[in-house]
C-alpha atoms as a PDB file:
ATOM      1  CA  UNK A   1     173.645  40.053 132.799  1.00  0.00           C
ATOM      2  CA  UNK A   2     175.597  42.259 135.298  1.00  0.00           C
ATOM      3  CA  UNK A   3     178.932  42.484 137.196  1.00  0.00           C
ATOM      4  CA  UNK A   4     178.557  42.847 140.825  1.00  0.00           C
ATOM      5  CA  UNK A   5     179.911  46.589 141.453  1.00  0.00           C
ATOM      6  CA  UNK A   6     179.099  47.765 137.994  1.00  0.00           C
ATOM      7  CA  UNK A   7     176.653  50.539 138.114  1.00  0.00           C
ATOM      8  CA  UNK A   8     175.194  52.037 135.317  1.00  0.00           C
ATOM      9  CA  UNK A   9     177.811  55.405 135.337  1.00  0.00           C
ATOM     10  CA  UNK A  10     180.767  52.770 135.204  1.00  0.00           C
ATOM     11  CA  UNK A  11     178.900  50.501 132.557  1.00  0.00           C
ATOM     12  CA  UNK A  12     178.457  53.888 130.537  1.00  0.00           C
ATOM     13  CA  UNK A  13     182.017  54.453 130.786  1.00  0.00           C
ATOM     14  CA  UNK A  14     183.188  51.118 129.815  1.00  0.00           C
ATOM     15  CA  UNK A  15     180.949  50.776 127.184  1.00  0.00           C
ATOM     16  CA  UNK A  16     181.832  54.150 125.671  1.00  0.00           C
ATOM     17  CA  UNK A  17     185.740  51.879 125.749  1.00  0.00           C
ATOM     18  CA  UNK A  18     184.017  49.228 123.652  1.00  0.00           C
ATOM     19  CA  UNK A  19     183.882  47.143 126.771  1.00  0.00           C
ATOM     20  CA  UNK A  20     180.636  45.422 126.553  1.00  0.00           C
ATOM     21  CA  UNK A  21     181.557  41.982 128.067  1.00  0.00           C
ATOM     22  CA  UNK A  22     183.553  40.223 130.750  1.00  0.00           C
ATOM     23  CA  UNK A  23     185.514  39.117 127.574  1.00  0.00           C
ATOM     24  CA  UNK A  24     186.375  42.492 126.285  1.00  0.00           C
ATOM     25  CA  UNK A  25     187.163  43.319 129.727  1.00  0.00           C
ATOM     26  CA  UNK A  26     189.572  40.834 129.898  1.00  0.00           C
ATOM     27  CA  UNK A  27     191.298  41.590 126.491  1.00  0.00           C
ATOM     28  CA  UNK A  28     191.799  44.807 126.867  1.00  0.00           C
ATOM     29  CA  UNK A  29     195.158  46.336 126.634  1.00  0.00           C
ATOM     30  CA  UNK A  30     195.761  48.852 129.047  1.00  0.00           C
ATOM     31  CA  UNK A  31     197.107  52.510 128.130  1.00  0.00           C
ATOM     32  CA  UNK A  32     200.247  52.062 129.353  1.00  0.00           C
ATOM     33  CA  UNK A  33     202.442  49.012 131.272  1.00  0.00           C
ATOM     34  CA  UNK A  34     204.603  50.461 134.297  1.00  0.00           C
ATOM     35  CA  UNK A  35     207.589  48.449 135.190  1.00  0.00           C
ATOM     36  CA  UNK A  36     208.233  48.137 138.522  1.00  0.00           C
ATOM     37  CA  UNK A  37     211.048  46.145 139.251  1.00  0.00           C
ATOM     38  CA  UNK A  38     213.308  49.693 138.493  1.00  0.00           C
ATOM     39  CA  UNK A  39     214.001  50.009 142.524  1.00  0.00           C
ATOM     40  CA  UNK A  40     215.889  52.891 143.803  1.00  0.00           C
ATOM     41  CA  UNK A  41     216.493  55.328 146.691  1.00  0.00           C
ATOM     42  CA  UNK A  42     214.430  58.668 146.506  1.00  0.00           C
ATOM     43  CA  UNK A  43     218.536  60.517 146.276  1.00  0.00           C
ATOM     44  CA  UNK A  44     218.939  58.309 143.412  1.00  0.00           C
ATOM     45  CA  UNK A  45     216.181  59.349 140.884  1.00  0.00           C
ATOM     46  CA  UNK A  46     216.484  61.598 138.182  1.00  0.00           C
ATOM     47  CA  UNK A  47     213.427  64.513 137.593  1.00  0.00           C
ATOM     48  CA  UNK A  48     210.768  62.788 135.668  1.00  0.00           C
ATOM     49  CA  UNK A  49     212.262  59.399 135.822  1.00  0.00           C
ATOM     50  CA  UNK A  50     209.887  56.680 136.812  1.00  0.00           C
ATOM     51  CA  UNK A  51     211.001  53.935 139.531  1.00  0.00           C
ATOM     52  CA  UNK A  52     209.815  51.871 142.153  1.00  0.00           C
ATOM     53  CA  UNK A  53     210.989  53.438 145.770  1.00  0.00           C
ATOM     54  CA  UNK A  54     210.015  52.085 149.196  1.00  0.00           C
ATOM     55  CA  UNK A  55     209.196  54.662 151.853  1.00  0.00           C
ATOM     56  CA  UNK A  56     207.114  55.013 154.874  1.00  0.00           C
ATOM     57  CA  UNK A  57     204.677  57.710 153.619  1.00  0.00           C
ATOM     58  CA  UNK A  58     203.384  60.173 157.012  1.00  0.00           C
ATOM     59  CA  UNK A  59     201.595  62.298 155.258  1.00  0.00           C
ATOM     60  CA  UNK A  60     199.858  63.461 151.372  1.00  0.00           C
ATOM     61  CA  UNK A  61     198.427  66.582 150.296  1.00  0.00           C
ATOM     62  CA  UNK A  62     196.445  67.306 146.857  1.00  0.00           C
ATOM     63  CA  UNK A  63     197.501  70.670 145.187  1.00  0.00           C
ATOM     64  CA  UNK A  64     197.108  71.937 142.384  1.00  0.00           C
ATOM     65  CA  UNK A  65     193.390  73.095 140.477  1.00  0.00           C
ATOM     66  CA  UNK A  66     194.031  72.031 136.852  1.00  0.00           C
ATOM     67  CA  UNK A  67     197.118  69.810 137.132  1.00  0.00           C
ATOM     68  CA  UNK A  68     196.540  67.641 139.734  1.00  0.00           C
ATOM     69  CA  UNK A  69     199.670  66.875 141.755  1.00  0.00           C
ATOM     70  CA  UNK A  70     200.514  64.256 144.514  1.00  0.00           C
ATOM     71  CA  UNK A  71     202.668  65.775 147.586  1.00  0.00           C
ATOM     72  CA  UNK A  72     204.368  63.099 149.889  1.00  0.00           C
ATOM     73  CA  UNK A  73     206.345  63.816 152.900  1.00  0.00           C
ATOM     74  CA  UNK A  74     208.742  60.938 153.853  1.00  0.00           C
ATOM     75  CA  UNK A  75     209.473  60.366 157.478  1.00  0.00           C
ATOM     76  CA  UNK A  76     212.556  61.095 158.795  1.00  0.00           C
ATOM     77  CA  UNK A  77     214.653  57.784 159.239  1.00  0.00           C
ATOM     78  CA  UNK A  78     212.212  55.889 156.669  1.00  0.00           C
ATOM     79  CA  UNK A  79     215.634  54.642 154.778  1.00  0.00           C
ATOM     80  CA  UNK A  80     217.073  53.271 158.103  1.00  0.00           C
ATOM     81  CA  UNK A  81     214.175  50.999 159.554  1.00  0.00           C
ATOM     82  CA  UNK A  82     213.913  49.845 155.843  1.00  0.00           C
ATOM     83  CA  UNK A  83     217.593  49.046 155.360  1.00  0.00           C
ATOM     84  CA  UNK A  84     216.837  47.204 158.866  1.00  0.00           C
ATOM     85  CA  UNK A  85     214.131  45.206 158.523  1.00  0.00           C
ATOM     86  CA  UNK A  86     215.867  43.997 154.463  1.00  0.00           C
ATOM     87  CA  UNK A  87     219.114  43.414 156.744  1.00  0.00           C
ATOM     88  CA  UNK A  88     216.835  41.006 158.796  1.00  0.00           C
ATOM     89  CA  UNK A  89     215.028  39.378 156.468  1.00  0.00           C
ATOM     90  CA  UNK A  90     218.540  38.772 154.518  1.00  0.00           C
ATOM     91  CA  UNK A  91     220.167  37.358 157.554  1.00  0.00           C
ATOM     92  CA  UNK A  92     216.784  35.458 158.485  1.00  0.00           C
ATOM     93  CA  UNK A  93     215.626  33.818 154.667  1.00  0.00           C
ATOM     94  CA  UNK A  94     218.672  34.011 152.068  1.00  0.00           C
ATOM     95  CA  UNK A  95     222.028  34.022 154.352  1.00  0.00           C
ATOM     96  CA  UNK A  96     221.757  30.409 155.392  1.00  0.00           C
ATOM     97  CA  UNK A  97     221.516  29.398 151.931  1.00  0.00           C
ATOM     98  CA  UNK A  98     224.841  31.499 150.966  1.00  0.00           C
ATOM     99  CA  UNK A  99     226.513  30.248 154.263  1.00  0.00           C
ATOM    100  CA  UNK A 100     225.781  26.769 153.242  1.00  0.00           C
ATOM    101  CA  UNK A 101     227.026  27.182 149.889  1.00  0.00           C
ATOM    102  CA  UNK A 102     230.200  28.566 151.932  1.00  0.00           C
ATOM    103  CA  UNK A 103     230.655  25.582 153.814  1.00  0.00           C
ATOM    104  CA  UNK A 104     230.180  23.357 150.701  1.00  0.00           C
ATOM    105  CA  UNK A 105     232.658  24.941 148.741  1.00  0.00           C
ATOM    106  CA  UNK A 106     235.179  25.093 151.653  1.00  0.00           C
ATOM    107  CA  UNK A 107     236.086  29.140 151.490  1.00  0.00           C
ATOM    108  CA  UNK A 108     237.749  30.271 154.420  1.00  0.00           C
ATOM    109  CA  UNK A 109     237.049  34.243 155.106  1.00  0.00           C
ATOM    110  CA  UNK A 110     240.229  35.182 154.248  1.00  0.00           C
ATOM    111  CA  UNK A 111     239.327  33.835 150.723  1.00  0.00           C
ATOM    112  CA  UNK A 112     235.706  35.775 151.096  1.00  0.00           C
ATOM    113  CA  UNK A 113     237.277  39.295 152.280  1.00  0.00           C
ATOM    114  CA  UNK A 114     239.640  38.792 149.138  1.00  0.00           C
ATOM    115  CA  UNK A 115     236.735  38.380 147.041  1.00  0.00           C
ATOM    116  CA  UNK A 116     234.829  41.571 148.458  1.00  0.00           C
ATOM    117  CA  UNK A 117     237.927  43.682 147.700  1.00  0.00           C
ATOM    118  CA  UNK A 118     238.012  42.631 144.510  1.00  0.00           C
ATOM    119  CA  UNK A 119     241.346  40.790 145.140  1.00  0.00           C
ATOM    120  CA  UNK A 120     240.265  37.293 144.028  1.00  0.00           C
END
């Protein structure tokens, strides 16, 4: 029996992982897990520190002959039409939930603007 897309150079491979079945395929643990809810803004990391950060990507380059390295060029203004389109799909999927919840509870803005100075 055979998986579709398994030749016999990846079967070799796998099998040299004790990966003889669909089973042990399956149940194997991978090397390492990578969490990627860690979000931040490429001025906000730390050298070496692994995060999840959303960018328009223009352009990659390989470098490097033994230590293979990834170069990435952001585009100019990549943070702005981010922050824009999150601002949009804020105001378009989870502000009428918080305005209703407003409404409900009867806050008046004066009570809100309090709140976002830290005054309430």
């Amino acid at each position: 029996m055979y998986v579709k897309g398994v030749g016999p150079a990846r079967a070799a491979m796998l099998e040299a992982k004790g990966l003889k079945t669909v089973e042990d395929l399956l149940t194997y643990a991978p090397f390492r897990y990578e969490d990627r809810s860690n979000v931040k803004r490429i001025d906000k990391l730390a050298p070496g520190e692994m995060a999840t950060v959303l960018a328009e990507v223009r352009t990659t380059r390989m470098s490097g002959f033994r230590r293979r390295g990834l170069g990435m060029f952001v585009q100019t203004g990549a943070r702005e039409r981010l922050l824009a389109a999150e601002r949009e799909k804020f105001l378009s999927e989870q502000w009428p939930r918080i305005e209703a919840t407003i409404r409900r509870l009867g806050l008046t803005p004066e009570e809100l603007l309090a709140a976002v100075k830290g005054e309430a």
